[in-house]
Protein backbone atom coordinates (compact mmCIF):
# COMPACT_ATOMS: atom_id res chain seq x y z
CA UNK A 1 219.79 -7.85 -69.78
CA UNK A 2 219.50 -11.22 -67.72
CA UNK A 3 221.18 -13.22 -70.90
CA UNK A 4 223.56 -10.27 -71.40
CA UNK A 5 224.89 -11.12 -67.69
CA UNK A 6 224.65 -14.95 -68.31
CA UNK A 7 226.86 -14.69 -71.43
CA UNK A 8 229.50 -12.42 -69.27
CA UNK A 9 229.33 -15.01 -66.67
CA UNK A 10 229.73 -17.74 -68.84
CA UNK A 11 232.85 -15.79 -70.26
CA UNK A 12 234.41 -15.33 -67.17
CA UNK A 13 233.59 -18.53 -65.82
CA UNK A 14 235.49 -20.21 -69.57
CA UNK A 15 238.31 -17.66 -68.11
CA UNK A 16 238.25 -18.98 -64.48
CA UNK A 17 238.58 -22.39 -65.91
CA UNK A 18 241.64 -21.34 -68.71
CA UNK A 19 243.43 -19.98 -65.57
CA UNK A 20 242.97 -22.57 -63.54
CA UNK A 21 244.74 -24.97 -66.51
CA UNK A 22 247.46 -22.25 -66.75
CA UNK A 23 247.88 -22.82 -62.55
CA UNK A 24 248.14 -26.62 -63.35
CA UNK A 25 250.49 -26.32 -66.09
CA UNK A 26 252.78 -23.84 -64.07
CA UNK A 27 252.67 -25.56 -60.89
CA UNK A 28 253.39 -28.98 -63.14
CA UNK A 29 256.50 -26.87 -64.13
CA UNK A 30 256.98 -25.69 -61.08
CA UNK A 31 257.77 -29.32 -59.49
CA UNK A 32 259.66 -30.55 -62.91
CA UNK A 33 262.16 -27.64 -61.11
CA UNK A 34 261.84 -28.21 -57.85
CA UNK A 35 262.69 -32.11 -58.15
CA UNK A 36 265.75 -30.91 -60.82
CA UNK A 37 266.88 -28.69 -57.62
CA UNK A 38 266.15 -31.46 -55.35
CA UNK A 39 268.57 -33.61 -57.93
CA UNK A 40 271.43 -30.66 -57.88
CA UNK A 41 271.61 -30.69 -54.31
CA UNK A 42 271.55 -34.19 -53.63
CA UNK A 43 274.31 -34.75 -56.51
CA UNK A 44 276.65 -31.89 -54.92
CA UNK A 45 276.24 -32.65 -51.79
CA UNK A 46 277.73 -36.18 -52.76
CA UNK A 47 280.57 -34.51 -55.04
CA UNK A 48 280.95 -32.49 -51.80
CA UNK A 49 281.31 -35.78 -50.11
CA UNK A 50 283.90 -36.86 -52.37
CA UNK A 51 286.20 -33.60 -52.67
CA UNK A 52 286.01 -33.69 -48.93
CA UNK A 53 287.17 -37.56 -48.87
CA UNK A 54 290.15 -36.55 -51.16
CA UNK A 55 291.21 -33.68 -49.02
CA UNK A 56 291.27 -35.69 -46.15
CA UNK A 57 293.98 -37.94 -47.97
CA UNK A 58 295.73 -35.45 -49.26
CA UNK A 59 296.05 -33.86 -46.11
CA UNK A 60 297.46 -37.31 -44.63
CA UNK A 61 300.04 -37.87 -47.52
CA UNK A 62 301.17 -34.09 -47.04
CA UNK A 63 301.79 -34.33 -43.02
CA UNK A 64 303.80 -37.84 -44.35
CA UNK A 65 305.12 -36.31 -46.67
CA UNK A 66 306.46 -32.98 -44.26
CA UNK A 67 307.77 -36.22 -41.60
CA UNK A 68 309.65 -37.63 -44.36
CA UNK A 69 311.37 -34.22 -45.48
CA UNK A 70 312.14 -33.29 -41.67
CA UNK A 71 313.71 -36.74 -41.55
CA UNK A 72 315.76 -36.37 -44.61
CA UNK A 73 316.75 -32.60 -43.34
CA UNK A 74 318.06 -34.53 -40.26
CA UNK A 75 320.35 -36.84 -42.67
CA UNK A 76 321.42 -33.82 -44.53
CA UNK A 77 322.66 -31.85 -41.55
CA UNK A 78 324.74 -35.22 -40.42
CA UNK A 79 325.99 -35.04 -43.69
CA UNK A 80 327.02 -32.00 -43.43
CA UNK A 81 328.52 -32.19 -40.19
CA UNK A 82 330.64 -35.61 -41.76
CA UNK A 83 331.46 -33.62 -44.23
CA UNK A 84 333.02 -31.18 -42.22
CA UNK A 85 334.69 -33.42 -40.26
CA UNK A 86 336.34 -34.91 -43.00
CA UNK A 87 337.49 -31.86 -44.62
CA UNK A 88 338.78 -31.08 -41.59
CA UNK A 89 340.90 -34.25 -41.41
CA UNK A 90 342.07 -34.21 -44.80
CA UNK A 91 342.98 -30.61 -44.03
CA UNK A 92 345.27 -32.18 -40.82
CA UNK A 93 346.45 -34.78 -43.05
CA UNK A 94 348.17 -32.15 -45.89
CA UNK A 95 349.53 -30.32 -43.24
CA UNK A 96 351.24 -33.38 -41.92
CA UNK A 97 352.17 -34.64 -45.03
CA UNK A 98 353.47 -31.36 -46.03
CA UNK A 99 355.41 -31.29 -42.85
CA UNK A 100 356.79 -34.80 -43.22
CA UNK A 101 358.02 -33.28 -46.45
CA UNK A 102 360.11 -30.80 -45.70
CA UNK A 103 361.59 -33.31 -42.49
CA UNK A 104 363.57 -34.95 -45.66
């Protein structure tokens, strides 16, 4: 009976010490991951870092870019106002031609 229990103890104690590898091994595995994770966060944080930098100019060249088309709006409506102008004169000057015309 006595070597009966001694042989189940060794057994489990050969099972203890199989588990405990199977620990190590996982746990091993379970920092390979957690550095990897460590790695991905560290590495999009940066790209983060970097999208963030771009919007930031591209926000600057579109509020330039928004000046730039209010200031050329203001050039077309001047435009449009000479324009006017001078199809208004040109309109005065037919009429006094035309009038300067039929004088003869």
């Amino acid at each position: 009976m006595d070597e009966k229990i001694l042989e189940l103890l060794q057994k489990m104690d050969i099972s203890i010490n199989e588990m405990q590898g199977e620990i190590k091994g996982i746990n091993t595995r379970l920092d390979g991951i957690e550095n990897e994770v460590k790695e991905v966060k560290s590495d999009m944080s940066n790209r983060f870092d970097e999208v963030d930098k771009k919007l930031d100019y591209i926000h600057k060249d579109i509020l330039i870019a928004k000046t730039d088309i209010n200031e050329v709006d203001k050039h077309l409506d001047r435009i449009d106002n000479n324009m006017n102008f001078v199809e208004m004169a040109t309109s005065k000057n037919w009429n006094e031609i035309a009038k300067l015309k039929s004088i003869k």
